[in-house]
Every structure is written in C-alpha cells, then in structure tokens.
Protein backbone atom coordinates (compact mmCIF):
# COMPACT_ATOMS: atom_id res chain seq x y z
CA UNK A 1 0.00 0.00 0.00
CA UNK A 2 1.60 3.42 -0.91
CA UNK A 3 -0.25 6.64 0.13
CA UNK A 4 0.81 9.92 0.08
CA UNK A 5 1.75 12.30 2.85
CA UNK A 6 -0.70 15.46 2.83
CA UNK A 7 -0.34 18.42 5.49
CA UNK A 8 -2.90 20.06 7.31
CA UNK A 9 -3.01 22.80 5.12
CA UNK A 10 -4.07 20.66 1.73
CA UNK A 11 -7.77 21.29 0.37
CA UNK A 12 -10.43 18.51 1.04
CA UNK A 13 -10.63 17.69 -2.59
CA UNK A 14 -7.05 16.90 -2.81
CA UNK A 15 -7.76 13.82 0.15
CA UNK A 16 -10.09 12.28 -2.46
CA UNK A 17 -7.03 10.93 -4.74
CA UNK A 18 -5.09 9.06 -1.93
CA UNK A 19 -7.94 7.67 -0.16
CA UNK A 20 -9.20 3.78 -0.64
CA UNK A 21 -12.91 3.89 -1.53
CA UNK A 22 -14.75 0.18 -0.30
CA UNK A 23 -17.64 0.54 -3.23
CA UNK A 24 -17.67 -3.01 -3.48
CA UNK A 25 -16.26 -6.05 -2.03
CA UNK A 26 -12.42 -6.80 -3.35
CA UNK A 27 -11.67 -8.68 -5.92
CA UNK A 28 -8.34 -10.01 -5.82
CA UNK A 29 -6.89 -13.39 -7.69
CA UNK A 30 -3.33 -13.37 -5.95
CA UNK A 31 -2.79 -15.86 -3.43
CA UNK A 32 0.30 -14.50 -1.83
CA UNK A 33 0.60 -12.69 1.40
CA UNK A 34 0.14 -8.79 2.01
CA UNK A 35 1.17 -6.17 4.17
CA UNK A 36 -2.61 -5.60 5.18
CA UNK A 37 -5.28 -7.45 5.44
CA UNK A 38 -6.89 -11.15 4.44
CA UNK A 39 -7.02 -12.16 0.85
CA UNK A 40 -10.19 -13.87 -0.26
CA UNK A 41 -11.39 -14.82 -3.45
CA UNK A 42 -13.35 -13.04 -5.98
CA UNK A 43 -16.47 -15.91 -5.62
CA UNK A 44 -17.11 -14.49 -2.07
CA UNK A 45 -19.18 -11.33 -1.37
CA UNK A 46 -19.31 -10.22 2.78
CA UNK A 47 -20.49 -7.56 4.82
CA UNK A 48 -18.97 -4.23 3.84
CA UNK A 49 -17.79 -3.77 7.83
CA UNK A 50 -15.12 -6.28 7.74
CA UNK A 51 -13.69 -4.96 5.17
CA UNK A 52 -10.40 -2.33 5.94
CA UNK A 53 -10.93 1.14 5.40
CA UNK A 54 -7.23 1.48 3.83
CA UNK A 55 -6.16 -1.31 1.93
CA UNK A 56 -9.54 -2.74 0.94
CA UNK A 57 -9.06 -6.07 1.90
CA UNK A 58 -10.36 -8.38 5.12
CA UNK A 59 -9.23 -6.77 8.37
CA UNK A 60 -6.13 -8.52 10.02
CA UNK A 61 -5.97 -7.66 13.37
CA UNK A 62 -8.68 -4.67 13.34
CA UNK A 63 -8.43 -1.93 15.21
CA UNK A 64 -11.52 0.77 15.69
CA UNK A 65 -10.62 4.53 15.63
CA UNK A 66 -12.35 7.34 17.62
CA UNK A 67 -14.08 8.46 14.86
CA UNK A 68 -15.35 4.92 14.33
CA UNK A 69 -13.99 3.94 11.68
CA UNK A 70 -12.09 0.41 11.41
CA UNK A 71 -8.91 -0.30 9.42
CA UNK A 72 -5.75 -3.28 9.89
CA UNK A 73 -4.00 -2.75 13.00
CA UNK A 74 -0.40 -2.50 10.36
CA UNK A 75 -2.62 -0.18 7.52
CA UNK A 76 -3.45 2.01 10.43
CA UNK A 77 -0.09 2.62 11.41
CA UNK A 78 1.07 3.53 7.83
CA UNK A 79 -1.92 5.62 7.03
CA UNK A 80 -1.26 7.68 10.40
CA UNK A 81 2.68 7.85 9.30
CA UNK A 82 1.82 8.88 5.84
CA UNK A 83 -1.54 10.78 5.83
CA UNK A 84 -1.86 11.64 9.29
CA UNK A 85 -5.68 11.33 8.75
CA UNK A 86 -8.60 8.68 8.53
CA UNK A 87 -9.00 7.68 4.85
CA UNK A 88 -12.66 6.64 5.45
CA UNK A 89 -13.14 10.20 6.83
CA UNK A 90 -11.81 12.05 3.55
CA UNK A 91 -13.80 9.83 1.51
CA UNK A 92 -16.78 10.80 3.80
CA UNK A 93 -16.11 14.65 3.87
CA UNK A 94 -15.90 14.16 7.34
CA UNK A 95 -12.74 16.23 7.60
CA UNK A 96 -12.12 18.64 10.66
CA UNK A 97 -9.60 20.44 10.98
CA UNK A 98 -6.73 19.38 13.97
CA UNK A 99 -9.92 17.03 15.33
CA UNK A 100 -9.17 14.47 12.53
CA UNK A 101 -5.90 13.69 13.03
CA UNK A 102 -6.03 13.23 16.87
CA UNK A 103 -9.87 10.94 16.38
CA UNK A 104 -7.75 8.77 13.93
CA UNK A 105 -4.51 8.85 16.44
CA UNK A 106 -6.71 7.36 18.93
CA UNK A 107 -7.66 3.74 18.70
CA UNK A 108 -8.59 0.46 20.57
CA UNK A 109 -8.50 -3.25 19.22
CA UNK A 110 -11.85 -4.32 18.41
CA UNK A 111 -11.88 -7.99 19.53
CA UNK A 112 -15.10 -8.39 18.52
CA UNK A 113 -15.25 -7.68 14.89
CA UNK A 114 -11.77 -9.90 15.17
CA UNK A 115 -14.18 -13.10 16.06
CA UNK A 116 -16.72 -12.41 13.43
CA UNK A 117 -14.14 -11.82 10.33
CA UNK A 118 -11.98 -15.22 11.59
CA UNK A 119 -15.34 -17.08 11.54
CA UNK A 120 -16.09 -16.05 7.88
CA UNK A 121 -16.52 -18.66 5.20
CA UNK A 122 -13.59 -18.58 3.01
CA UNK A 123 -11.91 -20.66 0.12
CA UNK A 124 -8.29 -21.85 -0.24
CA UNK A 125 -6.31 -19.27 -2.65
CA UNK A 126 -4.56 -21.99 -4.06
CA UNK A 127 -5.14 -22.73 -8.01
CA UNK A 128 -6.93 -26.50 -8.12
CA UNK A 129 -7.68 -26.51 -4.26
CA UNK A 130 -11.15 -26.91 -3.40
CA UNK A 131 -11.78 -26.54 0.54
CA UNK A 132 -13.74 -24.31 2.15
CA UNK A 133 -13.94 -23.67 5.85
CA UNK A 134 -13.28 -21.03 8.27
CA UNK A 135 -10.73 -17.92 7.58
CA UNK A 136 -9.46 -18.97 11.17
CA UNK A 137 -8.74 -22.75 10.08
CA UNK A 138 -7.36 -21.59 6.53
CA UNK A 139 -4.76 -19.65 7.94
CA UNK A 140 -3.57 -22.01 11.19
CA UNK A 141 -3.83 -25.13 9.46
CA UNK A 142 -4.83 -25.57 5.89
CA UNK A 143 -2.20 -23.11 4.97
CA UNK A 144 0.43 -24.58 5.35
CA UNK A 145 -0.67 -28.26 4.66
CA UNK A 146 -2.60 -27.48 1.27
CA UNK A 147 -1.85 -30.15 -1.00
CA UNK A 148 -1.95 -27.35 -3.70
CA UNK A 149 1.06 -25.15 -2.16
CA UNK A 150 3.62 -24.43 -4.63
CA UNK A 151 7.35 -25.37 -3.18
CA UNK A 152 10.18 -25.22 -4.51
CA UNK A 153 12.38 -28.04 -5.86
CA UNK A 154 14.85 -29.47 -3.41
CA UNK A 155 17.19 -29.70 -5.84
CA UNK A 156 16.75 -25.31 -6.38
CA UNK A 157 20.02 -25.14 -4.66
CA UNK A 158 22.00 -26.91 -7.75
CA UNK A 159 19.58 -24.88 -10.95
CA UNK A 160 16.47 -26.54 -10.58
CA UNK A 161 13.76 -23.73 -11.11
CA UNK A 162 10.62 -26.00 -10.89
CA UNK A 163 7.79 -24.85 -8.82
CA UNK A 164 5.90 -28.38 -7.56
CA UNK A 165 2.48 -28.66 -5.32
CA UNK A 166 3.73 -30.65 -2.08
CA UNK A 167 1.87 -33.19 -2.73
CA UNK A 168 4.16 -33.84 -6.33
CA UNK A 169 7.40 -33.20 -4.72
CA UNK A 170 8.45 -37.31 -4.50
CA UNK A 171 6.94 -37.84 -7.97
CA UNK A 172 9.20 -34.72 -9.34
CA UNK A 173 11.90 -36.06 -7.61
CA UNK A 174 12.07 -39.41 -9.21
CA UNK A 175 10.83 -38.47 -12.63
CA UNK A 176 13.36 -35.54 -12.83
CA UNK A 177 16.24 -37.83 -11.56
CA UNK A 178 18.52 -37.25 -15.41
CA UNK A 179 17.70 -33.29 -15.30
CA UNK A 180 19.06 -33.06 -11.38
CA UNK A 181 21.98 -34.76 -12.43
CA UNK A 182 22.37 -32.39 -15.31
CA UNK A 183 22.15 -29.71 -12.56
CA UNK A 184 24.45 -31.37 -10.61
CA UNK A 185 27.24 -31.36 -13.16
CA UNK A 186 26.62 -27.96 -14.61
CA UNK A 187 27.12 -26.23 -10.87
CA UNK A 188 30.42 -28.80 -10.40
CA UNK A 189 31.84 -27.37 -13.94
CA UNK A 190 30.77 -23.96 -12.76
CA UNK A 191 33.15 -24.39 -9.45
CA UNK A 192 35.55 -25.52 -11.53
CA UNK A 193 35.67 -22.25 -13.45
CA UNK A 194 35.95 -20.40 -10.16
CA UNK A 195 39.28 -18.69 -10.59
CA UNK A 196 41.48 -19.09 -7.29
CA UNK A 197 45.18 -18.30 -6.75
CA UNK A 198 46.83 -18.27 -3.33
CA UNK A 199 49.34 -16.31 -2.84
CA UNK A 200 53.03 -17.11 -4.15
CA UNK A 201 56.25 -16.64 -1.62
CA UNK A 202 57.44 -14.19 -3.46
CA UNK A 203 54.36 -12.12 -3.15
CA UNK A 204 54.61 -12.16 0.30
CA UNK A 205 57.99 -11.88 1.05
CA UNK A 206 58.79 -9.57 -1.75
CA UNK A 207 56.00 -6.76 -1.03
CA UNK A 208 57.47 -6.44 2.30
CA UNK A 209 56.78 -2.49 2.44
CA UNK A 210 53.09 -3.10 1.00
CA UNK A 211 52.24 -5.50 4.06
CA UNK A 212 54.01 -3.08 6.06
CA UNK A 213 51.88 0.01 4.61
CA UNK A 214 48.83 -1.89 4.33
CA UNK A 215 48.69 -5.39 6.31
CA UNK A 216 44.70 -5.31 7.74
CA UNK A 217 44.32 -5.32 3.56
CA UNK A 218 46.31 -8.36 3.37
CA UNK A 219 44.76 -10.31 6.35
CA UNK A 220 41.36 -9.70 4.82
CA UNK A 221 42.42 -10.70 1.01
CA UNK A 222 44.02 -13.88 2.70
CA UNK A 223 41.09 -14.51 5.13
CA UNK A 224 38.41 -14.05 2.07
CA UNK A 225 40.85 -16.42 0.06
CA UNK A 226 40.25 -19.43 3.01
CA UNK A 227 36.93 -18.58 3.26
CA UNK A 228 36.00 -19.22 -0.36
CA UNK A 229 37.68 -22.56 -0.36
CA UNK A 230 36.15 -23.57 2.73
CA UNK A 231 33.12 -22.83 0.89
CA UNK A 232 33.70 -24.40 -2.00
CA UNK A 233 34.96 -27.62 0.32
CA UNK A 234 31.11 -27.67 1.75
CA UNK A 235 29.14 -27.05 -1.15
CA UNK A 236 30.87 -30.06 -3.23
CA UNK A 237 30.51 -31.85 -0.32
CA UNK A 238 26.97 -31.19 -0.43
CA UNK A 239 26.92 -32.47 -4.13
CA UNK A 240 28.51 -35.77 -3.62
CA UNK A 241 26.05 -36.31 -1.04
CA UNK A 242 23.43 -35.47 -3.28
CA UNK A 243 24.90 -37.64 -6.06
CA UNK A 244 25.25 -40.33 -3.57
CA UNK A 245 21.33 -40.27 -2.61
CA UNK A 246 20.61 -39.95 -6.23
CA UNK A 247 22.29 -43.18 -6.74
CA UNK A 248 20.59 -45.10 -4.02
CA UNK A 249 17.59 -43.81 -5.74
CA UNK A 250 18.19 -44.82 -9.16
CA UNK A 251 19.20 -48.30 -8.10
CA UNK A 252 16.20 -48.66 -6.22
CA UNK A 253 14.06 -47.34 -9.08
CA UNK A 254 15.68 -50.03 -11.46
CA UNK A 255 15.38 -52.77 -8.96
CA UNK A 256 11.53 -51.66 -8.78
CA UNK A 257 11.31 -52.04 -12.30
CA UNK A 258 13.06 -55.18 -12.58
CA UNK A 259 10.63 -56.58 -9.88
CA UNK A 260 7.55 -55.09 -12.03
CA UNK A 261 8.75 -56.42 -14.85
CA UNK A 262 9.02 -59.93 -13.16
CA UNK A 263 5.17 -60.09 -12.04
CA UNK A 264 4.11 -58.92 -15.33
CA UNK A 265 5.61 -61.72 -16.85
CA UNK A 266 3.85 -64.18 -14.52
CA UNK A 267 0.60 -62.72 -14.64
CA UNK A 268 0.91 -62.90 -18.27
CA UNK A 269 1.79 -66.71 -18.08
CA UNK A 270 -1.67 -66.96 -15.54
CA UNK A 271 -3.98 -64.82 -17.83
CA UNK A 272 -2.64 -67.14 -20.53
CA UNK A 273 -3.57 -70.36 -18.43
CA UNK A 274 -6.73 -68.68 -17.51
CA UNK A 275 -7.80 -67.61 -21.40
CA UNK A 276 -6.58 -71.72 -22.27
CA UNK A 277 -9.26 -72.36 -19.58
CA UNK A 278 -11.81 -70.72 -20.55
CA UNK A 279 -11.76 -72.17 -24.16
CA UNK A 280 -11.69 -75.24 -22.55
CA UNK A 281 -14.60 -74.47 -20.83
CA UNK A 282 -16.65 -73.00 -23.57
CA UNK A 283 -15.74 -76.05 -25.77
CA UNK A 284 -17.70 -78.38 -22.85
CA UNK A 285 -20.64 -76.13 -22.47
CA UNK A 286 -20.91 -75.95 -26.47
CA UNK A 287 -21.16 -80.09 -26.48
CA UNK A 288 -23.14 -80.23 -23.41
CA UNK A 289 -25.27 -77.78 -24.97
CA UNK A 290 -25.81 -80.41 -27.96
CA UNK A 291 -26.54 -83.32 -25.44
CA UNK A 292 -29.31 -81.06 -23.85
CA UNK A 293 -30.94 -80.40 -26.66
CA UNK A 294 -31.17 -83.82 -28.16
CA UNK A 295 -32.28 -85.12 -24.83
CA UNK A 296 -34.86 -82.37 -24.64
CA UNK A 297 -35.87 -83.57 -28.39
CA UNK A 298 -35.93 -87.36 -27.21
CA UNK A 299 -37.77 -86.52 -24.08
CA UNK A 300 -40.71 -84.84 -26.26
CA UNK A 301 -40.56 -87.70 -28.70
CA UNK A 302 -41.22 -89.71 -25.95
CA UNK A 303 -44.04 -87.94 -24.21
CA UNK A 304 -46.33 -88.11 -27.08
CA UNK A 305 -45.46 -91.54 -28.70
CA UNK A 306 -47.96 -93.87 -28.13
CA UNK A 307 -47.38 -97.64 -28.07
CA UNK A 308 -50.82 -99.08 -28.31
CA UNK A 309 -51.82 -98.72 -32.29
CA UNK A 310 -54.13 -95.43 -31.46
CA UNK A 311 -52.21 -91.84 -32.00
CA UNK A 312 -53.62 -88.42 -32.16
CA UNK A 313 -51.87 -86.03 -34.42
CA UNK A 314 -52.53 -82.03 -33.20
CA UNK A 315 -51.92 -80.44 -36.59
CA UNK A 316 -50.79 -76.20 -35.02
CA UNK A 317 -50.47 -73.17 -36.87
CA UNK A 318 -52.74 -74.71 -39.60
CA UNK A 319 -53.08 -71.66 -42.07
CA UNK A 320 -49.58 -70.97 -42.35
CA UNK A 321 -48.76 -74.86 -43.19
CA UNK A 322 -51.61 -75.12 -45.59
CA UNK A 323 -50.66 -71.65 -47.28
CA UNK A 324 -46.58 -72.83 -47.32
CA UNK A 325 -48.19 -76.15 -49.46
CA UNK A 326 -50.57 -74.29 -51.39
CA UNK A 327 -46.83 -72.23 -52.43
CA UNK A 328 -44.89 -75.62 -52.60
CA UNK A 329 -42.58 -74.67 -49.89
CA UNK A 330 -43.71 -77.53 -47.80
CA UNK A 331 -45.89 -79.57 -49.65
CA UNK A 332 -46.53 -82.53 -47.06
CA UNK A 333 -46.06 -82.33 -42.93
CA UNK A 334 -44.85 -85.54 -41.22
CA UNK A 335 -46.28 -86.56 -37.71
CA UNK A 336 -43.96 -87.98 -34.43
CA UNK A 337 -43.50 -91.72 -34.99
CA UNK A 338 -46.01 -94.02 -32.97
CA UNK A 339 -45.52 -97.96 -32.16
CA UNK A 340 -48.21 -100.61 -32.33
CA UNK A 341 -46.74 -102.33 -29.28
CA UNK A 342 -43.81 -101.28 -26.98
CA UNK A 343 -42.09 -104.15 -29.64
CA UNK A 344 -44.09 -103.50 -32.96
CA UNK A 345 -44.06 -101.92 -35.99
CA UNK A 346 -42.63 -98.44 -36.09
CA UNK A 347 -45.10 -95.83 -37.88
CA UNK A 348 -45.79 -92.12 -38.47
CA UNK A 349 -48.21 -90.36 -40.79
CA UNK A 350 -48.01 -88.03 -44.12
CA UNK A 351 -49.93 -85.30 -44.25
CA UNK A 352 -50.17 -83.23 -48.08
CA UNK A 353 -52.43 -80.47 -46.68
CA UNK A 354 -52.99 -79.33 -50.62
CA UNK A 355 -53.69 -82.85 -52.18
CA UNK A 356 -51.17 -85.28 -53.77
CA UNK A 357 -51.61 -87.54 -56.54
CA UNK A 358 -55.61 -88.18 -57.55
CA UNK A 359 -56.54 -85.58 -54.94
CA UNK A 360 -53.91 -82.97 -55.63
CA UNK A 361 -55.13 -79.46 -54.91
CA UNK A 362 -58.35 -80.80 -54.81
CA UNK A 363 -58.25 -83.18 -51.41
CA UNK A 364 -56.45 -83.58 -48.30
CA UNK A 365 -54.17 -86.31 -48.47
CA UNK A 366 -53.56 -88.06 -45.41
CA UNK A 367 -50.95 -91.43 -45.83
CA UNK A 368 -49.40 -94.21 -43.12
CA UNK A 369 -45.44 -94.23 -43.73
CA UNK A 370 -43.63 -97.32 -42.56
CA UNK A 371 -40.62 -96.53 -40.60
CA UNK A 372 -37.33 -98.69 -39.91
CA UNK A 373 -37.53 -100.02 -36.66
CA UNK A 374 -35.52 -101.94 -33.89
CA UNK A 375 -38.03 -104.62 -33.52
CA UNK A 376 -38.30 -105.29 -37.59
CA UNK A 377 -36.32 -108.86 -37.71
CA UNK A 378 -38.74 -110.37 -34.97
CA UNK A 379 -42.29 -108.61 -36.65
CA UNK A 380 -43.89 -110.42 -39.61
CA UNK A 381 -43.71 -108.83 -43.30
CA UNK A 382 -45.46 -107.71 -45.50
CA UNK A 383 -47.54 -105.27 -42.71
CA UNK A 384 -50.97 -106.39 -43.19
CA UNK A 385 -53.37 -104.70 -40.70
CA UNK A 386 -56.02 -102.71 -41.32
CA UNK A 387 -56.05 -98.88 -40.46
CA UNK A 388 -58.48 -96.41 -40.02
CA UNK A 389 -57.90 -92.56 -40.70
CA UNK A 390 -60.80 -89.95 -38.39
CA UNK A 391 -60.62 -86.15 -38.90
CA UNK A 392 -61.99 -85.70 -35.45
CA UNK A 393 -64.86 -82.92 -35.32
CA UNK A 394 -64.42 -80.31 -32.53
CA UNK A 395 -67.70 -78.75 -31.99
CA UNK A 396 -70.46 -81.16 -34.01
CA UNK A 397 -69.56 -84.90 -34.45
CA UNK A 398 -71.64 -85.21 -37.28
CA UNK A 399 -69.13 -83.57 -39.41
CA UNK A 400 -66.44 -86.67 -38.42
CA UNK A 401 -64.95 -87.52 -41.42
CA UNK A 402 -63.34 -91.73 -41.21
CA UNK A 403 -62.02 -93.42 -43.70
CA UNK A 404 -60.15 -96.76 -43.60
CA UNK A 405 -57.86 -98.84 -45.94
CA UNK A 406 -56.23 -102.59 -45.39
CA UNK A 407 -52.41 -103.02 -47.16
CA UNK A 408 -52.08 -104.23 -50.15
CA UNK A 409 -49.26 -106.61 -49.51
CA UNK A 410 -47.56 -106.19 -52.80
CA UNK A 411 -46.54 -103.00 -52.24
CA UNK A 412 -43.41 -102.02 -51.67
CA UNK A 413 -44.54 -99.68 -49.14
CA UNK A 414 -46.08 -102.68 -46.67
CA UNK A 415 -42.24 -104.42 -47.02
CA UNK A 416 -40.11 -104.67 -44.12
CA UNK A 417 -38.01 -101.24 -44.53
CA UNK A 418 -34.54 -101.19 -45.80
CA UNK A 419 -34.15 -97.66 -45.37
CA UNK A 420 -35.42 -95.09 -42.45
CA UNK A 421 -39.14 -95.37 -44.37
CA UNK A 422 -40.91 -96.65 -46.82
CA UNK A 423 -42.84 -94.65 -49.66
CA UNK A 424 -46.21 -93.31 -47.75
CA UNK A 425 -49.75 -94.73 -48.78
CA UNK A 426 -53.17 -94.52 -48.06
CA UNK A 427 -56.30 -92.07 -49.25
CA UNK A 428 -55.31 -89.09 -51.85
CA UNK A 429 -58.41 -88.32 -51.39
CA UNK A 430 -58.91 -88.20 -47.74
CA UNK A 431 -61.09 -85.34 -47.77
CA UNK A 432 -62.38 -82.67 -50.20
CA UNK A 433 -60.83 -78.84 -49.58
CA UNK A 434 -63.97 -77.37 -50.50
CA UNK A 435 -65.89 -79.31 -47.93
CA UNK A 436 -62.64 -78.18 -45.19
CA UNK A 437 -62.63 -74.78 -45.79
CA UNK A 438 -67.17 -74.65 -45.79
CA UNK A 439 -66.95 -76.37 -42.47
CA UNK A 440 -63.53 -74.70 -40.80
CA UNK A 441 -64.87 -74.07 -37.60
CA UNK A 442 -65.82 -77.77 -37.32
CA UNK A 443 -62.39 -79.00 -38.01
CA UNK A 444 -60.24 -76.26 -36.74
CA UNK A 445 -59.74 -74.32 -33.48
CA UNK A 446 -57.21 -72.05 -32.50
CA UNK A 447 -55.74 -72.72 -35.59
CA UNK A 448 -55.30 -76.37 -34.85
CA UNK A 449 -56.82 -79.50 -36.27
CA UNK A 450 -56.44 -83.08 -34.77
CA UNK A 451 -56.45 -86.44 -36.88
CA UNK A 452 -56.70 -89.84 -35.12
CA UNK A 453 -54.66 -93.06 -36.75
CA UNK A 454 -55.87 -96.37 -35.57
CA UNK A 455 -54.19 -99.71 -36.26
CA UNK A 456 -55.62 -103.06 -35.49
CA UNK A 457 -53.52 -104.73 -33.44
C-alpha cells in the first residue's frame, strides 16, 4: 500500500485521490501474502464492515478509531505515518480540521469484529484446491498443509527452477532424476571455473613495504581467500552427497522395475492359463449344450409316442402350413412316430395339406409311412393290418370324417423297410378342400386341427 503524505493545510478535494474507496467487495486473484489485510477470493461477497478502510481487503488484526472507523492494526499505522488522517473520513467529507488527526490517532482493538471476520466462510487461494472452511482454520492449518502449495524443488540449490504442489514433490523427484543430475554437473563445472590463486612466496615476502603500509588489507584478502575454499569444500561436499542419494535412488528405481517387470511376466503366463481355460470351458458347455438339446428332443418324442396302435396327431399353426403347401414350400407335414406295441411296428403319418396324386389341390391327403424299426427282424412282413384314418370334429360330431384302408401286400410300401421309411400310402383323397374350408370351424380351433390313426392290433 503506498499513500501519500498530505499536510494540514491541503484542500479537502485533494484527500479524495489518496484515499481507498470500499464501493464493493475486493476482488483479488493473488494468493500471496500482504502487508494488510486477508485475501479472499473473488467468488465471495461479505459484509462491507469487515472490510479495511485502507487497503480494501479483510481486516487482520482490526483496530476501531475514535471516529469509528475500522482499518488493519499494520494499515493504520502507515496511514497515520503517511496521511496523518482517517482515509474513510476524507472519503466521507468528514474532515475537521486538527480534530481528525487526533480521532484517527486514537484507537482500541476491536476484539469483537476480530471473532466475526476469523469465523467467515472462506476458500483456499490456491489454483486446483477446493476446501472451504473457516478464515481462522485456513490460515492455522490448511495453509500450510494445502496439497496445492507451490514449493520449490529441493534440488533449487543446484539450478532446478521448478515450482511443484507438495503433494508432487516425491513424484518430481524421481521423474526428474537425469535433469538433477544435469544440474548437478553444470554447478560442479561452474566451481571448476571459479578462478582461485593463493598467494606465491614471493608475493609475500617480496611486497614487504606493501604488508608493512597496508597489512589489515592483506589479512582480509588472505582470510576471504580461506573462506571461499572452505566454501567451495562444503558445497561439493553437499553435491557428492546429493549424487550419492541420487544413486541409491536410481538403483532402487531399477530394482523396482526389474521386480515389475518380473510379475508382469507371470501374470501374463496366468492370464494365458486362464484364457486356455476358458476355451476349454466353452468347448464343454458348447457339447453339453448339444446333449441337452437332443435329450430335450428325445424326451418330447417320448411324451407323445404312443405304443398301443391309437395316436392323435394335433396339426398347429394350420393356415400358415396349408398356405406354405398351397406355395410348394412344404408340400406334405410328417407326424412324431407311434408304435403298435412297446415291440411292434414303427409308424408315423403323411400329411399333403394341398392334395397329392388323384386328390392334388383338390383333397387332403392323409398317408401311413412305414418306418425302420428296432423290432423289424422279430415282426412279420409284409404289414398287413387294417387302419383307419378320423378327422376328429371339434364342436359337431356329425361332421367326423373316417375313412379306412387294409395293405395291399404287394406294395413295396407294406415291405419290411430297408431304409429309415418306406414310400407313404393310403387315401389321396382323404377329404375334399372345398368341404374343409365350408366347415372350418368344425375341423379347426385355434388354428389347430387333430387327426386320429388307428391300427388293429
């Protein structure tokens, strides 16, 4: 703070120009320490009271004047040095004459305005810092152990001009380990450079008049002379010591690195194990997957095979079926197999939902198929019983349609099979489409029609 020194004598609107006018809260952005009072940041807006009447900022150690006016207890004492006069009063036009000067002379400590400003909310200064708390705590405590502080580098003494937060000062110091040595060595070449000469025999016994005329000259010359190479003797001590910790730093660093090295390699060998594992692993559930699902299929198979000559067929999702044969994508639909006895003849039916042969797109063709079996060698060939096709009615059974049909022996498709089945047979013309599709509600429900096979056994 620099004000300047008026006399009595100066005109009131001269006062104006020296004096600190508080119009609004100060905004500062520098974090370093001042003269007067407390820095705060710009974010944070008080009561105009706390504020000093002289250098603007938070009070520090206020003291109250007799004119009642409140300033810094240090910007007091340089305003009454310089001005001789209460700045608040000339920005007031409160100025009297002689009476100023000995109201601003006079002053107390105001303890309680002291309190209230040290219990203000206030935020660190430092750039990246975010506490908060009171001004009291800030400046006993948080201070000094902000992680944020700037410090310098240990290593400032050899050249190092880095400026680190404290909390960065052992990660400088061991990423910065080549430039310190750099340091080192510059400020050892720099000694070297350092031009001594002690003084020769003949220089001292020679000049014998000169020591005579002037020996306190020589004393000191000599004494400076020791003095500098005791100096130099401490500071390259100092450096070897510091090159010595350096050291024991960098061989620790490389035997950290060596070790990290070392476990990467192994948990590369277990990730590798782990990965070989886990193939492994997927490989089994993929084939235990396929075993599932073909005991799930068998398990279905046999819940609705029936061993006794008599099987239902539910025919599901009829429209789309009889549409996808009506296209020729699927012309016929085959039914699960179905046994005669729990040793007899294996059999399933053929369904051509659009007609085949005699009845095609006219009819329904409904066919037995002969399949291979395990029981064939012990069952008697040709297959020669009779069987009986019903298109079961589900609301009126007057609209049952049966029709039956005994082997022809002849045929190839009554043989014992050679193959997985035989070529179907049966009726072509099972039943007329025209008479379906008149009486679809009979036949079909939910979109699903049911046809009964029965073999004499």
């Amino acid at each position: 703070m620099s004000l300047l020194p008026l006399k009595h004598g100066d005109e009131p609107h001269l006062y104006s120009s020296v004096c600190v006018e508080k119009m609004a809260p100060f905004s500062s952005t520098v974090a370093e320490e001042t003269d007067g009072g407390y820095v705060t940041n710009t974010d944070w807006d008080y009561n105009r009271k706390y504020y000093c009447g002289a250098c603007g900022l938070l009070m520090r150690d206020p003291v109250q004047t007799e004119c009642g006016h409140r300033f810094c207890e240090t910007c007091h004492k340089k305003v009454l040095k310089e001005l001789m006069m209460c700045p608040s009063c000339l920005r007031d036009k409160e100025i009297y004459e002689r009476v100023s000067v000995a109201t601003f002379e006079k002053c107390f400590k105001d303890r309680a305005i002291a309190k209230e400003i040290l219990n203000l909310e206030v935020s660190c200064l430092n750039q990246g810092c975010t506490w908060t708390g009171p001004l009291r705590e800030r400046e006993a405590e948080h201070k000094m152990n902000c992680e944020q502080n700037l410090r310098r580098c240990p290593f400032s003494v050899v050249g190092c001009e880095e400026m680190i937060s404290n909390h960065k000062i052992e990660e400088h110091i061991q990423t910065s380990i080549q430039h310190h040595l750099n340091c080192i060595l510059r400020s050892l070449q720099q000694f070297r450079k350092v031009p001594y000469e002690c003084p020769s025999l003949e220089g001292i016994t020679g000049n014998r008049k000169e020591m005579d005329t002037e020996p306190n000259q020589w004393l000191k010359e000599k004494s400076q002379g020791e003095n500098a190479q005791e100096e130099l003797k401490v500071k390259l001590q100092t450096f070897e010591n510091i090159v010595t910790v350096l050291n024991r730093e960098v061989g620790h660093t490389i035997s950290t690195v060596v070790e990290q090295e070392k476990w990467i390699k192994e948990q590369d060998a277990v990730i590798a194990q782990l990965k070989s594992k886990i193939r492994q692993n997927e490989k089994s559930i993929c084939l235990k997957d396929v075993v599932i699902a073909d005991l799930q299929f068998r398990l279905e198979v046999l819940e609705n095979t029936s061993y006794d000559g008599t099987f239902v067929w539910g025919i599901s999702d009829l429209s789309r079926k009889m549409q996808d044969a009506i296209d020729g994508r699927t012309p016929s639909i085959l039914s699960p197999p179905f046994f005669t006895s729990h040793c007899g003849y294996k059999l399933c039916l053929r369904m051509y939902l659009n007609g085949d042969g005699v009845g095609a797109n006219t009819h329904l063709s409904l066919f037995l198929v002969i399949m291979k079996g395990k029981y064939d060698p012990i069952l008697e060939w040709p297959f020669s019983k009779k069987v009986t096709f019903k298109l079961l009615a589900q609301q009126d059974r007057n609209h049952q349609v049966v029709s039956a049909f005994k082997p022809d022996i002849g045929s190839a498709s009554f043989r014992r099979p050679t193959h997985t089945m035989n070529v179907a047979s049966g009726c072509p013309q099972f039943l007329p489409l025209t008479h379906l599709r008149s009486n679809w509600r009979a036949y079909v429900a939910d979109d699903t029609m049911f046809v009964k096979a029965i073999v004499e056994t």
